[in-house]
N, C-alpha and C. Protein backbone atom coordinates (compact mmCIF):
# COMPACT_ATOMS: atom_id res chain seq x y z
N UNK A 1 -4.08 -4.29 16.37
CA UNK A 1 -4.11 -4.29 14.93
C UNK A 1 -4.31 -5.70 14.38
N UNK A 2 -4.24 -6.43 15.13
CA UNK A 2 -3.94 -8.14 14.79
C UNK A 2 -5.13 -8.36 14.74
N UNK A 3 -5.65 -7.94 15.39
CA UNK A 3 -7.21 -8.64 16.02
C UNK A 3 -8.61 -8.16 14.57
N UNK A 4 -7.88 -6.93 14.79
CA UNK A 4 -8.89 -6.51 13.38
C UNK A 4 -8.84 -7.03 12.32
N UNK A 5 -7.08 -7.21 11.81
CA UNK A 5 -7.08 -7.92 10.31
C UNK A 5 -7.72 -9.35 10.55
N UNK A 6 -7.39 -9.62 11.69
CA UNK A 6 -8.34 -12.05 11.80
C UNK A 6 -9.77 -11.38 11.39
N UNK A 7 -10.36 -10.50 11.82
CA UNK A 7 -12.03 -9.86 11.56
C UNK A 7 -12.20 -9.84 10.58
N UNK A 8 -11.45 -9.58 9.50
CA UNK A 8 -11.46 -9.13 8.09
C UNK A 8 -12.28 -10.35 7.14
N UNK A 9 -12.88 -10.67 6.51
CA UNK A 9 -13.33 -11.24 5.39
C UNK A 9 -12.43 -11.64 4.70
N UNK A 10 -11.53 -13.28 4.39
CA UNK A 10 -10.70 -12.88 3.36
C UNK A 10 -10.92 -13.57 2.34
N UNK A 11 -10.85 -12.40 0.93
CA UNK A 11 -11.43 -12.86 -0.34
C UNK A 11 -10.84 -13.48 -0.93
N UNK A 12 -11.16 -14.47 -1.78
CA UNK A 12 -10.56 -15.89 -2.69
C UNK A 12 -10.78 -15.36 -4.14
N UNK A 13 -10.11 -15.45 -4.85
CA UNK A 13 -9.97 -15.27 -6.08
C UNK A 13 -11.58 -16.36 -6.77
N UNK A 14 -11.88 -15.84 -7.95
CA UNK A 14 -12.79 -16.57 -8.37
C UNK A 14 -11.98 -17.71 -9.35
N UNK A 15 -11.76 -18.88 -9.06
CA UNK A 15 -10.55 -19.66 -10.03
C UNK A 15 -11.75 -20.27 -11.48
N UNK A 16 -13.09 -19.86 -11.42
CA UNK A 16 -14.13 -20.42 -12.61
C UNK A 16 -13.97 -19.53 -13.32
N UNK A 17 -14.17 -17.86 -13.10
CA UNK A 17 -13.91 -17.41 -14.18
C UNK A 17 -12.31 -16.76 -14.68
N UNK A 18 -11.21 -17.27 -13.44
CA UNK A 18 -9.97 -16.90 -14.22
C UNK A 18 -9.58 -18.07 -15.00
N UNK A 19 -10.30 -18.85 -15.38
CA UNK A 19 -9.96 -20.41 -16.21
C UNK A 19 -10.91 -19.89 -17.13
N UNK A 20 -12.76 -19.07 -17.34
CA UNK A 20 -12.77 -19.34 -18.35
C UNK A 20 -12.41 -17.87 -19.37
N UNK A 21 -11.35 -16.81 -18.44
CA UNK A 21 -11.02 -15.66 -19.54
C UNK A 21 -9.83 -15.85 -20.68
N UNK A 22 -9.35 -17.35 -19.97
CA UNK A 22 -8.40 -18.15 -20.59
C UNK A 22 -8.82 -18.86 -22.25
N UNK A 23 -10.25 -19.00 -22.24
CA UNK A 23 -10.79 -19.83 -23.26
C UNK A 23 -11.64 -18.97 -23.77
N UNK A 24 -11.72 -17.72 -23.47
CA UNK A 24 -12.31 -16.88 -24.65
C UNK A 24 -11.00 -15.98 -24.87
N UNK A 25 -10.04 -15.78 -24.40
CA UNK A 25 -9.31 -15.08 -25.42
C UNK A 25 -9.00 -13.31 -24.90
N UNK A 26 -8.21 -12.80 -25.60
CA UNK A 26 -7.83 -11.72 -25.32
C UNK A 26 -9.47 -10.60 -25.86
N UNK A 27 -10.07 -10.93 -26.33
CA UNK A 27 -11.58 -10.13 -26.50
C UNK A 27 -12.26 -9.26 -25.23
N UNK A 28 -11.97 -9.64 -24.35
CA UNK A 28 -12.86 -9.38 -22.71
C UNK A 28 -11.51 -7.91 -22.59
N UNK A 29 -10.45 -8.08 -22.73
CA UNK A 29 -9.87 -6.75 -22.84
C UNK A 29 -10.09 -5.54 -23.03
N UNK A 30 -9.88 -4.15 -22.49
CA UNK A 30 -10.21 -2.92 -22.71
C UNK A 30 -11.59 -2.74 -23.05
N UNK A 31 -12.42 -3.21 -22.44
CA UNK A 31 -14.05 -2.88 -22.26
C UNK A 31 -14.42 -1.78 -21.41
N UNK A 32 -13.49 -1.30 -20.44
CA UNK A 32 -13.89 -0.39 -19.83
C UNK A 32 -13.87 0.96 -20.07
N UNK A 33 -14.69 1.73 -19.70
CA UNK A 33 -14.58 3.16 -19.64
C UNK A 33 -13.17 3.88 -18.66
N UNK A 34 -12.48 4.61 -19.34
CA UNK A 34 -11.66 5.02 -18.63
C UNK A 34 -12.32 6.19 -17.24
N UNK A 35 -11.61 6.32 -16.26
CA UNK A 35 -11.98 7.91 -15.80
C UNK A 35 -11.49 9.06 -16.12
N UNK A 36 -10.57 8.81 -17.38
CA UNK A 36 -10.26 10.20 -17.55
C UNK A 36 -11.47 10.21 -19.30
N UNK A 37 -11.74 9.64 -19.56
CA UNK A 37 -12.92 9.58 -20.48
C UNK A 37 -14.39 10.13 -20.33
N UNK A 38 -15.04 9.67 -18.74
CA UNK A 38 -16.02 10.03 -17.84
C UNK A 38 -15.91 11.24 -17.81
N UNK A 39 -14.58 11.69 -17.49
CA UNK A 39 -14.31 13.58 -17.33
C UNK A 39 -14.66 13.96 -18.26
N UNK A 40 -14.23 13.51 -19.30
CA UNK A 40 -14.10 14.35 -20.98
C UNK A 40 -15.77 14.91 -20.73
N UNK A 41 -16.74 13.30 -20.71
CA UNK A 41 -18.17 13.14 -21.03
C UNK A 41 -18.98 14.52 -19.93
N UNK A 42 -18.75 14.31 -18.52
CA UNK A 42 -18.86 15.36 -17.69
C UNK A 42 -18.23 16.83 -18.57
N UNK A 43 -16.98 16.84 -18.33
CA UNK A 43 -16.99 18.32 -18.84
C UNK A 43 -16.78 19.09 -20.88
N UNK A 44 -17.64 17.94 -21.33
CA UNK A 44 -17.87 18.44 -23.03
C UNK A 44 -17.12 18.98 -23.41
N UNK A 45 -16.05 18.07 -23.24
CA UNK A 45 -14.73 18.51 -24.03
C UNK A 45 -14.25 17.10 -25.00
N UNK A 46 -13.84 17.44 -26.03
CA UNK A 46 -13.46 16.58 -27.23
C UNK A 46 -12.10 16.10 -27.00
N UNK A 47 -11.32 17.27 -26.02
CA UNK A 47 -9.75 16.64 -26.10
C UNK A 47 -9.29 16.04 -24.73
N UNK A 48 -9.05 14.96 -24.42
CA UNK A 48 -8.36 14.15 -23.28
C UNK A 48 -7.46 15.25 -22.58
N UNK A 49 -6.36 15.88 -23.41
CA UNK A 49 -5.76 16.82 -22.89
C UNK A 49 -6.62 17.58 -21.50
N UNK A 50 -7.17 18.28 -22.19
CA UNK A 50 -8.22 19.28 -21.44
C UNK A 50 -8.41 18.87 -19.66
N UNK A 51 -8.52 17.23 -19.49
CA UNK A 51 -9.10 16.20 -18.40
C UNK A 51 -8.19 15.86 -17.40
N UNK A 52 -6.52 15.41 -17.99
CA UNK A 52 -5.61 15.01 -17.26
C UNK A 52 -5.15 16.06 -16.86
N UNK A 53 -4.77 15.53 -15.44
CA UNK A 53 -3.93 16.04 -14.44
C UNK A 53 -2.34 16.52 -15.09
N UNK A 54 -1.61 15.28 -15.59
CA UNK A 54 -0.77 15.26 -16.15
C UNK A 54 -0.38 14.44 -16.77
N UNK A 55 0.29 14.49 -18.05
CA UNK A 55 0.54 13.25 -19.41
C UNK A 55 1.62 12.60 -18.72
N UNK A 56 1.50 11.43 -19.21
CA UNK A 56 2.31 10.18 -19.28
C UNK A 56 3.58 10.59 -19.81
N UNK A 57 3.77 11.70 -20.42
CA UNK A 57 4.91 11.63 -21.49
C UNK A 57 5.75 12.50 -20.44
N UNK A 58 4.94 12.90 -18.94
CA UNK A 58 6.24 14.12 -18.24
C UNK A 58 6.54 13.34 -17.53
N UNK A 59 6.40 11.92 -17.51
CA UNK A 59 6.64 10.92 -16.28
C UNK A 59 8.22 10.47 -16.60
């Protein structure tokens, strides 16, 4: 098991652009498409309900 993880690639954080999300600001936030949104779009439905598995609110 040892031998495989040394094989592994190991990835470095990008430190250029976590310095420059710092100097533009909270804007770059919530740009993404959710996947429970994608569902909605796939199955032509208007209500989120309809998509989730289960609400946040039975957690």
């Amino acid at each position: 098991f040892e031998k495989i993880i040394k094989k592994k690639k190991q990835l470095t954080l990008d430190e250029n652009f976590l310095k420059s999300i710092n100097h533009i600001g909270n804007n770059l936030y919530g740009i993404a498409i959710g996947f429970d949104r994608l569902m909605m779009l796939k199955h032509k439905t208007p209500n989120i309900k309809d998509v989730l598995y289960f609400s946040y609110l039975e957690l």
